[in-house]
PDB file of N, CA and C in Angstrom:
ATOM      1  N   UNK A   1     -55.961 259.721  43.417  1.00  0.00           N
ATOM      2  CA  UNK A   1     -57.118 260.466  43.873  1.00  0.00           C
ATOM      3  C   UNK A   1     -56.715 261.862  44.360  1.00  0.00           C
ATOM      4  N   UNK A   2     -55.707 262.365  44.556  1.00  0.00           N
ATOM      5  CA  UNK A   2     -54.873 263.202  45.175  1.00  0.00           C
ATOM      6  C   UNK A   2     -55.373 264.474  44.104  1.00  0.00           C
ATOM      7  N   UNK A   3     -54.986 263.948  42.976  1.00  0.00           N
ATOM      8  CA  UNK A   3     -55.196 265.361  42.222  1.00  0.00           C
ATOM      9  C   UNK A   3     -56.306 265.403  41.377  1.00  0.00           C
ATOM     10  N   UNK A   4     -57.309 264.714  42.218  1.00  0.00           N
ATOM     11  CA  UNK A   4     -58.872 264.989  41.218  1.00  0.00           C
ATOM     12  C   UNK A   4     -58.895 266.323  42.031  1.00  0.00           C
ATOM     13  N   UNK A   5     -59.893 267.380  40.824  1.00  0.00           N
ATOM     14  CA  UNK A   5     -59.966 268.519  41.875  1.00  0.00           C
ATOM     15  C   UNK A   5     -61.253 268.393  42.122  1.00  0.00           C
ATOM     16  N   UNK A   6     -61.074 269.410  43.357  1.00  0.00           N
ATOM     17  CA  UNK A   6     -62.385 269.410  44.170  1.00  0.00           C
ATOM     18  C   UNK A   6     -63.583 270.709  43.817  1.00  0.00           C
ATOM     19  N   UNK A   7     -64.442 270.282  44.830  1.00  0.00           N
ATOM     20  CA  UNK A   7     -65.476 271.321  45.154  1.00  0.00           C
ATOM     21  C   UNK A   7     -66.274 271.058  46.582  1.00  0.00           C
ATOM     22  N   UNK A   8     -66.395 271.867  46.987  1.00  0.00           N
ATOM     23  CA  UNK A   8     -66.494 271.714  48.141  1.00  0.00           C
ATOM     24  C   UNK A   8     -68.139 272.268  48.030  1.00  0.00           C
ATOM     25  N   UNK A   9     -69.091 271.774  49.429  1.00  0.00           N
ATOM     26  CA  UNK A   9     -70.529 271.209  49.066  1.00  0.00           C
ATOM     27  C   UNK A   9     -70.996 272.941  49.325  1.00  0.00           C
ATOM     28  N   UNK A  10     -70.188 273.853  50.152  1.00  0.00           N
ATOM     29  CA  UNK A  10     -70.707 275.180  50.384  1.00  0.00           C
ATOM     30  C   UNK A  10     -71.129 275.857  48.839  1.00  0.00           C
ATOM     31  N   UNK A  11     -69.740 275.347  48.199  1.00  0.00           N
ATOM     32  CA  UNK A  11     -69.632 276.088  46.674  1.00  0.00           C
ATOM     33  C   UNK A  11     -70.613 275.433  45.763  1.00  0.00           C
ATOM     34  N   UNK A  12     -70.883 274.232  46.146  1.00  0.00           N
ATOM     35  CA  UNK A  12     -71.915 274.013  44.808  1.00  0.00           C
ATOM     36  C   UNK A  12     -72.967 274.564  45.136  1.00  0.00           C
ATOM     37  N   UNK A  13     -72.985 274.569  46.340  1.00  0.00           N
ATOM     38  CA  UNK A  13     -74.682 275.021  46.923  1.00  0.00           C
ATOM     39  C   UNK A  13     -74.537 276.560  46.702  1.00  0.00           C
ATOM     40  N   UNK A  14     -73.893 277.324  46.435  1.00  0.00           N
ATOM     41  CA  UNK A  14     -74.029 279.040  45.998  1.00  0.00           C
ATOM     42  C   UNK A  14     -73.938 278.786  44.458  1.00  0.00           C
ATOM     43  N   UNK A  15     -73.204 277.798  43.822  1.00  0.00           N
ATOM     44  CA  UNK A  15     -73.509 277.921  42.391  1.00  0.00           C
ATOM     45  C   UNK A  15     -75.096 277.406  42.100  1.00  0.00           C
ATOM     46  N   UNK A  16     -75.205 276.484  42.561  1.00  0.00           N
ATOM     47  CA  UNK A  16     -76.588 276.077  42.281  1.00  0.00           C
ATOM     48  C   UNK A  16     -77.616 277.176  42.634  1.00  0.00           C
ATOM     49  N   UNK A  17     -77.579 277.742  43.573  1.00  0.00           N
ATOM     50  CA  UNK A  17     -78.714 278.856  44.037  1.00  0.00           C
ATOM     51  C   UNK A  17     -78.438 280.375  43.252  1.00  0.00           C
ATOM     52  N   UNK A  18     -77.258 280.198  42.748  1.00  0.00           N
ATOM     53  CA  UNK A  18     -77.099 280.970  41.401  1.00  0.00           C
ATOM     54  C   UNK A  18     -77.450 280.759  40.281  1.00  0.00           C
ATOM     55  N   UNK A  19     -77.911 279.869  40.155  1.00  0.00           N
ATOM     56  CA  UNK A  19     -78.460 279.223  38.488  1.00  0.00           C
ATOM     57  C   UNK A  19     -77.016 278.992  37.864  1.00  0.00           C
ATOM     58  N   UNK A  20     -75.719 278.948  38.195  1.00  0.00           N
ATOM     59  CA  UNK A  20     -74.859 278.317  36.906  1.00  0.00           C
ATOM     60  C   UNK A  20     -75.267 277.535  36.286  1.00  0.00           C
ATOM     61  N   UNK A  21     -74.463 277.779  35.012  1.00  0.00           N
ATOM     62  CA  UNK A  21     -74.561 276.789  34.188  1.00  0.00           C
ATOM     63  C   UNK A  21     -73.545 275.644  34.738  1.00  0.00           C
ATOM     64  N   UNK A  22     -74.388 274.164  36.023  1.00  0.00           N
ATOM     65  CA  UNK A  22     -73.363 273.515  35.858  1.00  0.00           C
ATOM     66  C   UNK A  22     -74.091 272.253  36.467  1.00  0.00           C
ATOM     67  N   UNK A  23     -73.611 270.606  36.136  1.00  0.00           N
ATOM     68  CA  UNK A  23     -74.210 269.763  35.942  1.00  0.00           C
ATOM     69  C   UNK A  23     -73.704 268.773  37.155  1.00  0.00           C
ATOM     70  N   UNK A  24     -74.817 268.452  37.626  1.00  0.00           N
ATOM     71  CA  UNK A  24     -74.161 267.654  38.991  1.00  0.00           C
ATOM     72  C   UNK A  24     -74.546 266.023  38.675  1.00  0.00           C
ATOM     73  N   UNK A  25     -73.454 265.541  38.368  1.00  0.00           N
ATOM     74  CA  UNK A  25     -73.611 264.044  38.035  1.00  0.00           C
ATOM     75  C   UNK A  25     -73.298 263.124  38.874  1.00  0.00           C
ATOM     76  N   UNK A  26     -74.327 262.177  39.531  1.00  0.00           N
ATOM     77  CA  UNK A  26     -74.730 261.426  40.719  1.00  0.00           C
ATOM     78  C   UNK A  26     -73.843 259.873  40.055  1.00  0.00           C
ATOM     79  N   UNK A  27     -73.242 259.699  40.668  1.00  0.00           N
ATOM     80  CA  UNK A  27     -72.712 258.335  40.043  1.00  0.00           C
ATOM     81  C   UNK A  27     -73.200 257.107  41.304  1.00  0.00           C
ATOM     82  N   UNK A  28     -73.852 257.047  42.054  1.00  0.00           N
ATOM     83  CA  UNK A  28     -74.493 255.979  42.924  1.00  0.00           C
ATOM     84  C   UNK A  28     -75.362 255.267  41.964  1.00  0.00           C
ATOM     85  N   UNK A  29     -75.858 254.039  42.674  1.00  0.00           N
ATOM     86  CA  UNK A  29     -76.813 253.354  42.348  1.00  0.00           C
ATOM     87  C   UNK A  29     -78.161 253.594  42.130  1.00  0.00           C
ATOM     88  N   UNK A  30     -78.642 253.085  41.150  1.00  0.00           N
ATOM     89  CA  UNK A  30     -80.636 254.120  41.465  1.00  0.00           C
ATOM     90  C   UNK A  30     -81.686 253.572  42.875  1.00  0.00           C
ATOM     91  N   UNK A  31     -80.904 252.683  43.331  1.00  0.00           N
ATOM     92  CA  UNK A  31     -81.296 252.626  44.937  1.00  0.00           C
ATOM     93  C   UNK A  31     -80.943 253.550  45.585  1.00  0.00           C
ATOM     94  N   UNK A  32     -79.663 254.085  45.479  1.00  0.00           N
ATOM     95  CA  UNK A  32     -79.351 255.146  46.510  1.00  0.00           C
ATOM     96  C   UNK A  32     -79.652 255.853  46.263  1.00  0.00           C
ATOM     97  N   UNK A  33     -79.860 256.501  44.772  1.00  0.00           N
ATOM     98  CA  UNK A  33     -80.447 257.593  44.549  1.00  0.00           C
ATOM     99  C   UNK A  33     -81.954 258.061  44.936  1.00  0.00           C
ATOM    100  N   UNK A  34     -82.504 257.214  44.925  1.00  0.00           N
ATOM    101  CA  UNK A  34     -84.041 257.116  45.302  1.00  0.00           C
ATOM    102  C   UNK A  34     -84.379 257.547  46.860  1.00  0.00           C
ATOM    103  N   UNK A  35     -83.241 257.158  47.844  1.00  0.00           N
ATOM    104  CA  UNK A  35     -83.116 257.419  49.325  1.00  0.00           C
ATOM    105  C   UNK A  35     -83.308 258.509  49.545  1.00  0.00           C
ATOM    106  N   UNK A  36     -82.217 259.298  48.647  1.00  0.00           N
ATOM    107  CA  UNK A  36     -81.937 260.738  48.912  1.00  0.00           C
ATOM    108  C   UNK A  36     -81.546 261.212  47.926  1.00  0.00           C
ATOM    109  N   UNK A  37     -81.388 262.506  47.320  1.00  0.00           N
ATOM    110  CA  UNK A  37     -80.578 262.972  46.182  1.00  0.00           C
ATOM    111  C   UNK A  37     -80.565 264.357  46.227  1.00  0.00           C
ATOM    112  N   UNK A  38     -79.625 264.658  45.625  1.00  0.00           N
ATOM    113  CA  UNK A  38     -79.558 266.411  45.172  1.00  0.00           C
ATOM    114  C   UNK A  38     -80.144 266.772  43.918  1.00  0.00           C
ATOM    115  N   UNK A  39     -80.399 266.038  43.147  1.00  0.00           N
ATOM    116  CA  UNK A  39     -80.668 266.415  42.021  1.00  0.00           C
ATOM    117  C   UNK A  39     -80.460 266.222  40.755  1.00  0.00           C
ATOM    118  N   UNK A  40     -79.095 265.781  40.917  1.00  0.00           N
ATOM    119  CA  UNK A  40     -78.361 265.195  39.693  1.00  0.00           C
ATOM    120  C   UNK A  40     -78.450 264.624  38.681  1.00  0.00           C
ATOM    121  N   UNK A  41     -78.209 264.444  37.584  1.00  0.00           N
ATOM    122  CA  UNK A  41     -78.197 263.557  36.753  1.00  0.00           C
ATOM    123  C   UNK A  41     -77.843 262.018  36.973  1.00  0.00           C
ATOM    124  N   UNK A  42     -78.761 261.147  37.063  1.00  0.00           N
ATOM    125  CA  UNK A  42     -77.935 259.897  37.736  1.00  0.00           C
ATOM    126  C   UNK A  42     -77.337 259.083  36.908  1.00  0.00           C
ATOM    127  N   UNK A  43     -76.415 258.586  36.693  1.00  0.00           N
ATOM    128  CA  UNK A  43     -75.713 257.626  35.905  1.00  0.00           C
ATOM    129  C   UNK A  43     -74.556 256.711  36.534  1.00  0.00           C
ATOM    130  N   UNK A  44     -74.875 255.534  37.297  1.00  0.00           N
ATOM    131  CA  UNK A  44     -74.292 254.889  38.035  1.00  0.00           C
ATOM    132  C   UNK A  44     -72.737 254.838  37.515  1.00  0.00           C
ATOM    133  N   UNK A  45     -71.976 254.794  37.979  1.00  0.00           N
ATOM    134  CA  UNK A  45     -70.440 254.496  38.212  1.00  0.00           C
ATOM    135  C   UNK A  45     -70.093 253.106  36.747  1.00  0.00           C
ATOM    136  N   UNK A  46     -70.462 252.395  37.022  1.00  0.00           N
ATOM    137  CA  UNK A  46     -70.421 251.424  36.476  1.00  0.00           C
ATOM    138  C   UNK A  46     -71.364 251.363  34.697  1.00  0.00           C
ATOM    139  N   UNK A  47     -72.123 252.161  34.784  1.00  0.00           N
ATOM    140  CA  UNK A  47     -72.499 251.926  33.728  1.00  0.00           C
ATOM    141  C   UNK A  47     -71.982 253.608  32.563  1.00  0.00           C
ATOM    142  N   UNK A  48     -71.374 254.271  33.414  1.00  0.00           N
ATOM    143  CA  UNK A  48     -70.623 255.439  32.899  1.00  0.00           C
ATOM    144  C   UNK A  48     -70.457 255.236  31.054  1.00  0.00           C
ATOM    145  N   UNK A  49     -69.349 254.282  31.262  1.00  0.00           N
ATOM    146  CA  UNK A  49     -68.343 253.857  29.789  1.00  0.00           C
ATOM    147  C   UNK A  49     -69.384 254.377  28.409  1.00  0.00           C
ATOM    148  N   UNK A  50     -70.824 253.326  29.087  1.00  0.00           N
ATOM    149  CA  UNK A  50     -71.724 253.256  27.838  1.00  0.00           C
ATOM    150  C   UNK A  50     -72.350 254.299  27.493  1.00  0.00           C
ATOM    151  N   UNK A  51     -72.476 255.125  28.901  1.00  0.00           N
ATOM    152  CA  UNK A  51     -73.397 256.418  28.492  1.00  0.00           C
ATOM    153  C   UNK A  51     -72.761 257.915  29.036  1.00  0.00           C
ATOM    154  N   UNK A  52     -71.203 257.696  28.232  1.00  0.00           N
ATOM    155  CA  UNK A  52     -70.468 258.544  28.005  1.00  0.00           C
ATOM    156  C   UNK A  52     -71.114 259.889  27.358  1.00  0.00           C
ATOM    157  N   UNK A  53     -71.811 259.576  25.945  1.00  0.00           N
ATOM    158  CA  UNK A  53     -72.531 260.755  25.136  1.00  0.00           C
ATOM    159  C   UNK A  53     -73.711 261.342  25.343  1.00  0.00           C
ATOM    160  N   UNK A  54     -74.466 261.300  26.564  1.00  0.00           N
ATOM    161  CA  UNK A  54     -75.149 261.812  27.217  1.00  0.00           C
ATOM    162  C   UNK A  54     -74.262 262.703  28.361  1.00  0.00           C
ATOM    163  N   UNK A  55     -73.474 263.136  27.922  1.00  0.00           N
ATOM    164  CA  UNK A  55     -72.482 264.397  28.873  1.00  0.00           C
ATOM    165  C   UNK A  55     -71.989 264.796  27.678  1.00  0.00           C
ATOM    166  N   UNK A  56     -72.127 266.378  28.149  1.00  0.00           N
ATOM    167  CA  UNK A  56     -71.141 267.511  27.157  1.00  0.00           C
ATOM    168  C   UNK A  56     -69.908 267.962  27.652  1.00  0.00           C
ATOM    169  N   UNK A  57     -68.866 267.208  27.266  1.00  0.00           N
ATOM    170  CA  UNK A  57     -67.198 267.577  27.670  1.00  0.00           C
ATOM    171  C   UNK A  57     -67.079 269.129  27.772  1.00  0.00           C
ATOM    172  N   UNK A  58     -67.798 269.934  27.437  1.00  0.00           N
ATOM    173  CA  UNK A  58     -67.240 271.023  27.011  1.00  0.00           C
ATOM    174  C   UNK A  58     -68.049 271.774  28.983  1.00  0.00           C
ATOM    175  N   UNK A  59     -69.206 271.298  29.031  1.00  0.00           N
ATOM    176  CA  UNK A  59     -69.870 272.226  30.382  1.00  0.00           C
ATOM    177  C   UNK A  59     -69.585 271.522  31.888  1.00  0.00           C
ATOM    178  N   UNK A  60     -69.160 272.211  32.314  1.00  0.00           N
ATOM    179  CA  UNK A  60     -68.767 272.065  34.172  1.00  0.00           C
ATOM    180  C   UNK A  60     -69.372 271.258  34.721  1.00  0.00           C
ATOM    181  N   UNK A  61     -69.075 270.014  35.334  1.00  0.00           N
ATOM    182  CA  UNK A  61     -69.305 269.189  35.991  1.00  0.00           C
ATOM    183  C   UNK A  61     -69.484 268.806  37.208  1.00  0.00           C
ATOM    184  N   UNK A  62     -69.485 268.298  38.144  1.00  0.00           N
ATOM    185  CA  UNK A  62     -69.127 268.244  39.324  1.00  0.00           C
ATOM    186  C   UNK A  62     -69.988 266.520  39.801  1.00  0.00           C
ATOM    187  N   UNK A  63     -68.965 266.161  39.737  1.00  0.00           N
ATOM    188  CA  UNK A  63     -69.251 264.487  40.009  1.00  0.00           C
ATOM    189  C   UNK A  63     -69.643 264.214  41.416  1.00  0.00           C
ATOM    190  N   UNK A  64     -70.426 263.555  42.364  1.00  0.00           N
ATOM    191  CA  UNK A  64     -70.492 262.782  43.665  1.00  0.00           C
ATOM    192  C   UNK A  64     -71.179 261.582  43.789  1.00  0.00           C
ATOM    193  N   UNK A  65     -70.929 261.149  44.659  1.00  0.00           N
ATOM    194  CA  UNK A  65     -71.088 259.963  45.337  1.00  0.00           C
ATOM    195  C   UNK A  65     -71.717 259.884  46.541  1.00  0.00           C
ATOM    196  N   UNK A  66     -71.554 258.671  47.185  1.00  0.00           N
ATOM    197  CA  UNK A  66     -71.987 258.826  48.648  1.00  0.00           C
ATOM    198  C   UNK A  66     -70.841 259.667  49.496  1.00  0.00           C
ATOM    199  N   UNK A  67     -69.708 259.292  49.624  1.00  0.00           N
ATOM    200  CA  UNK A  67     -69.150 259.519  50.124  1.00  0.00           C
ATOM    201  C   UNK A  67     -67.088 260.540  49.805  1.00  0.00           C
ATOM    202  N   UNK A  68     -67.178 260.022  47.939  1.00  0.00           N
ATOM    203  CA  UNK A  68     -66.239 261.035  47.557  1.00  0.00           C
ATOM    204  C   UNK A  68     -65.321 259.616  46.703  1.00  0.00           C
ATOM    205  N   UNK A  69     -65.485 258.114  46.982  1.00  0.00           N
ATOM    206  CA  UNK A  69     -64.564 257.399  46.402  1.00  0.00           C
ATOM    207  C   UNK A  69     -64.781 257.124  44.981  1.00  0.00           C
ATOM    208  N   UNK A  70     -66.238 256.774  44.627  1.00  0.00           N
ATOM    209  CA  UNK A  70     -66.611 256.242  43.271  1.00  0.00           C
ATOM    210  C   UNK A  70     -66.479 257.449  42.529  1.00  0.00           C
ATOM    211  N   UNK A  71     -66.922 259.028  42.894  1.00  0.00           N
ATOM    212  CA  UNK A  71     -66.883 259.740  42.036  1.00  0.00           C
ATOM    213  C   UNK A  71     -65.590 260.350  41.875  1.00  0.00           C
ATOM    214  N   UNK A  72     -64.488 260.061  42.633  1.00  0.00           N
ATOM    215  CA  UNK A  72     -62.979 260.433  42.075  1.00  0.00           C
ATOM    216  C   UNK A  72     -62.964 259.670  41.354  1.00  0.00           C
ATOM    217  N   UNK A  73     -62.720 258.493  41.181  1.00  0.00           N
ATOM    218  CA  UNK A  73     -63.040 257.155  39.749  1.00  0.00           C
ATOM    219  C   UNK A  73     -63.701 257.819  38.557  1.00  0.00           C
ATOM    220  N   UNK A  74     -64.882 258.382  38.504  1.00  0.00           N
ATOM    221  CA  UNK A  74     -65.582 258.319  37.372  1.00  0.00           C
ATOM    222  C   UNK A  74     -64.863 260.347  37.106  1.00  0.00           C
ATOM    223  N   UNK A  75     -64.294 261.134  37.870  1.00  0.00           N
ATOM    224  CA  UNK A  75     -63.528 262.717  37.838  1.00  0.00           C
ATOM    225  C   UNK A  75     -62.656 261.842  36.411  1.00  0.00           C
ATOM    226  N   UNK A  76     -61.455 261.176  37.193  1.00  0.00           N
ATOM    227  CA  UNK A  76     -60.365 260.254  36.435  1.00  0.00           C
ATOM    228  C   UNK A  76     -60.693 259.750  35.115  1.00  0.00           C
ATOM    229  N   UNK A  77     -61.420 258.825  35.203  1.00  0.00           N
ATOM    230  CA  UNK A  77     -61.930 258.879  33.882  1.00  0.00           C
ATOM    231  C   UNK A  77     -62.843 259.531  32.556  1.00  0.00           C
ATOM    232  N   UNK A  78     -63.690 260.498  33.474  1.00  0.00           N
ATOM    233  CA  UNK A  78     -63.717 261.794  32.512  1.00  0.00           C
ATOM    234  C   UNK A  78     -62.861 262.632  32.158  1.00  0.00           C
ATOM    235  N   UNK A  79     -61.855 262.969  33.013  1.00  0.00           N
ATOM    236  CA  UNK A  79     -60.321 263.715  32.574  1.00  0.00           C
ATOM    237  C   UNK A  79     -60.107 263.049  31.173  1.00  0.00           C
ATOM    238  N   UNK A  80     -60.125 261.572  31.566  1.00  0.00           N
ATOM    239  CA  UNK A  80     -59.049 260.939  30.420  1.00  0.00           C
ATOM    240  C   UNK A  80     -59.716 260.669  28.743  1.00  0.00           C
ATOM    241  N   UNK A  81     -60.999 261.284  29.210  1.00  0.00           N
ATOM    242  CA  UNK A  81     -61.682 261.183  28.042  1.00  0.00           C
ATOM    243  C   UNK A  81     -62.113 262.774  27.375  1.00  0.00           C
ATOM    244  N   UNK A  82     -61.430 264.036  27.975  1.00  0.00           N
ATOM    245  CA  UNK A  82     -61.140 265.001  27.256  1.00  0.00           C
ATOM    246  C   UNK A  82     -61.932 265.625  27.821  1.00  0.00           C
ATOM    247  N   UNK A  83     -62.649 265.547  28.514  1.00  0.00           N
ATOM    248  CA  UNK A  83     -63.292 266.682  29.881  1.00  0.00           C
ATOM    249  C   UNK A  83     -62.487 267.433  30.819  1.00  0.00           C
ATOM    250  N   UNK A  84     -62.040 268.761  30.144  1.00  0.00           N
ATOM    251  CA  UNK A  84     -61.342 269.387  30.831  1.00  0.00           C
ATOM    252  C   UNK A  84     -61.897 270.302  32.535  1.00  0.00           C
ATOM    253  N   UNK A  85     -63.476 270.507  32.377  1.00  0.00           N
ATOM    254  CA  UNK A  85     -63.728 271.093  33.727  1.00  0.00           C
ATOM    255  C   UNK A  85     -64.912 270.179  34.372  1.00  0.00           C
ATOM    256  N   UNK A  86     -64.256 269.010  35.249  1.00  0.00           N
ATOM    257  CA  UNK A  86     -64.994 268.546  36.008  1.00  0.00           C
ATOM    258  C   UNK A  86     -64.364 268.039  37.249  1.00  0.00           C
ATOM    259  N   UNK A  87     -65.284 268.461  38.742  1.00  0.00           N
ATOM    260  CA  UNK A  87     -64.361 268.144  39.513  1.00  0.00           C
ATOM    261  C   UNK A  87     -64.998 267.240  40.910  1.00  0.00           C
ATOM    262  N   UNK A  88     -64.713 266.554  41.097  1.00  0.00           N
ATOM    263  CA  UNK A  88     -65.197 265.595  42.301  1.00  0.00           C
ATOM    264  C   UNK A  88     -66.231 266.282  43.601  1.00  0.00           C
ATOM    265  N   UNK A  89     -67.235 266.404  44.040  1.00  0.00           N
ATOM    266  CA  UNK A  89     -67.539 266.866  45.447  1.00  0.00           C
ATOM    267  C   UNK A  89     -67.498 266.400  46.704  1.00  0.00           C
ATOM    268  N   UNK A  90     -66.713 267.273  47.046  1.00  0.00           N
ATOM    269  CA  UNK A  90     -65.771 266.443  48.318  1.00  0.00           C
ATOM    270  C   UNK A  90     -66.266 266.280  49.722  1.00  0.00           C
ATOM    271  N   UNK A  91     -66.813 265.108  49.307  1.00  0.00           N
ATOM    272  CA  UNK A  91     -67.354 264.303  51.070  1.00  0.00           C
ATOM    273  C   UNK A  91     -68.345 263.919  50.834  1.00  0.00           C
ATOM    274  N   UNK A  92     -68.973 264.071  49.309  1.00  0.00           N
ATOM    275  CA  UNK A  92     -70.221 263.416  48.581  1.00  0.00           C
ATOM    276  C   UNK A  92     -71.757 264.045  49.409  1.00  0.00           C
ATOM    277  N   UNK A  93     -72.548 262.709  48.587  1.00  0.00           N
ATOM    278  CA  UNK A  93     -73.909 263.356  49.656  1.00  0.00           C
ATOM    279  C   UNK A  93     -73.994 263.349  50.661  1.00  0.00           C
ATOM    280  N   UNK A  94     -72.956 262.719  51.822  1.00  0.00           N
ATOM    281  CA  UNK A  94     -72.888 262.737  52.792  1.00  0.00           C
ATOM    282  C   UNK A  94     -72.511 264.017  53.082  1.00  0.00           C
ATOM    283  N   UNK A  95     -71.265 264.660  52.792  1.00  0.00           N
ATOM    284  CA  UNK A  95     -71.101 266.384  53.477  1.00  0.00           C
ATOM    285  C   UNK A  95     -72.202 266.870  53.194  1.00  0.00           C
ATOM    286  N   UNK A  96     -72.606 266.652  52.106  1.00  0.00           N
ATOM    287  CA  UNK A  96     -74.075 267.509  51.279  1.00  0.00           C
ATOM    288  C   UNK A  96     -74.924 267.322  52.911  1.00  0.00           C
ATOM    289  N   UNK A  97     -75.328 266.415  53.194  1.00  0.00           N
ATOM    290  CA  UNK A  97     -76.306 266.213  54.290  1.00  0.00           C
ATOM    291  C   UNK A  97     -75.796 266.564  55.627  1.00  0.00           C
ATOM    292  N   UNK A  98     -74.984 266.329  55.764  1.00  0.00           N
ATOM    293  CA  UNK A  98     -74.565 267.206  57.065  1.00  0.00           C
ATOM    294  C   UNK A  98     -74.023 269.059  57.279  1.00  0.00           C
ATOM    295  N   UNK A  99     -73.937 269.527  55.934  1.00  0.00           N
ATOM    296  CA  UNK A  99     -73.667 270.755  55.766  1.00  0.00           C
ATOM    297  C   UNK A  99     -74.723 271.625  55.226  1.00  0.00           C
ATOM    298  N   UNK A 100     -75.440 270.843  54.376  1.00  0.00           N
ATOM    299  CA  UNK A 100     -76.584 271.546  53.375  1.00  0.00           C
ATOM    300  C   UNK A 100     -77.666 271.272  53.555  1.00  0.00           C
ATOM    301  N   UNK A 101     -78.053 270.047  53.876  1.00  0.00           N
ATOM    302  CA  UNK A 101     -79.373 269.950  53.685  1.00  0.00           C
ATOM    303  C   UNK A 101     -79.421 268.508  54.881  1.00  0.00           C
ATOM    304  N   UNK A 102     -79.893 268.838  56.315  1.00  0.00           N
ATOM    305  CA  UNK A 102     -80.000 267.789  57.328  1.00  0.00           C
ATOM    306  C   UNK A 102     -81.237 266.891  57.041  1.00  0.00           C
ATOM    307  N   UNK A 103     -82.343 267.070  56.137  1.00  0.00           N
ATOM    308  CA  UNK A 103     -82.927 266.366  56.126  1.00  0.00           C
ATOM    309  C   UNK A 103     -82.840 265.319  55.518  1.00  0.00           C
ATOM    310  N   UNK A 104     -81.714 265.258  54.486  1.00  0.00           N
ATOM    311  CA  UNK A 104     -81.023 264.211  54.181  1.00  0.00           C
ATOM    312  C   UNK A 104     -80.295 262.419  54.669  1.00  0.00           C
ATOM    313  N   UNK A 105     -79.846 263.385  56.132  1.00  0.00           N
ATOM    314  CA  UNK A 105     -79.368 262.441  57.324  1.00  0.00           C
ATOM    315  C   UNK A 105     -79.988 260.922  57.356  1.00  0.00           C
ATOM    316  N   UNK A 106     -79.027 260.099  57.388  1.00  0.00           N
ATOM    317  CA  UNK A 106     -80.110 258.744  57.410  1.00  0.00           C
ATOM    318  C   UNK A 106     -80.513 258.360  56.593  1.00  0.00           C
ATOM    319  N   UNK A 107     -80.585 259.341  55.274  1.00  0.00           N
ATOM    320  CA  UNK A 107     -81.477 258.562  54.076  1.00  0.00           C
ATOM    321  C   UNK A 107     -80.295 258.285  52.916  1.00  0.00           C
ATOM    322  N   UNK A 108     -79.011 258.676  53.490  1.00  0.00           N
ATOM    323  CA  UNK A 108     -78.109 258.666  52.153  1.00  0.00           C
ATOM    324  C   UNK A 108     -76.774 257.577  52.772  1.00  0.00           C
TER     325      UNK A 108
END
């Protein structure tokens, strides 16, 4: 997990309010997602493998979770499947909610 790279929740939140071109993929459950969310594309952790081709290897990624563990898992295994720019967000929706957006709190 050491060398998934990161992003930190300040930086997505200036890319996002920049319009990049870049794709924030929610790997929680669609329960959790429903609580709270940023926005993301949701595609649970677990069901990744199958719906691999609904992601473009080639555009910027940025994987999270609740908390930063499942989506280093699913960083790792997009690496290994030839996705060269995607990178974990570090501290998940949880930093997200305590740094970005408090109304979040409690619901994630």
């Amino acid at each position: 997990m050491a060398d998934v790279p990161q992003m930190h929740v300040e930086d997505l939140k200036q890319r996002l309010d920049a319009k990049d071109e870049i794709l924030v993929l929610d790997v929680r459950e669609p329960d959790e997602y429903k609580a709270g969310n940023i926005g993301g594309k949701l595609i649970p952790l677990n069901d990744l493998p199958k719906r691999l081709s609904e992601l473009d290897p080639a555009k910027e990624t940025v994987v999270h979770c609740r908390g930063g563990g499942r989506s280093s898992k699913a960083v790792e295994f997009l690496q290994a499947r030839g996705f060269g720019n995607v990178k974990n967000l570090a501290g998940g929706i949880l930093a997200w909610a305590e740094k970005i957006d408090p109304t979040l709190k409690g619901k994630v």
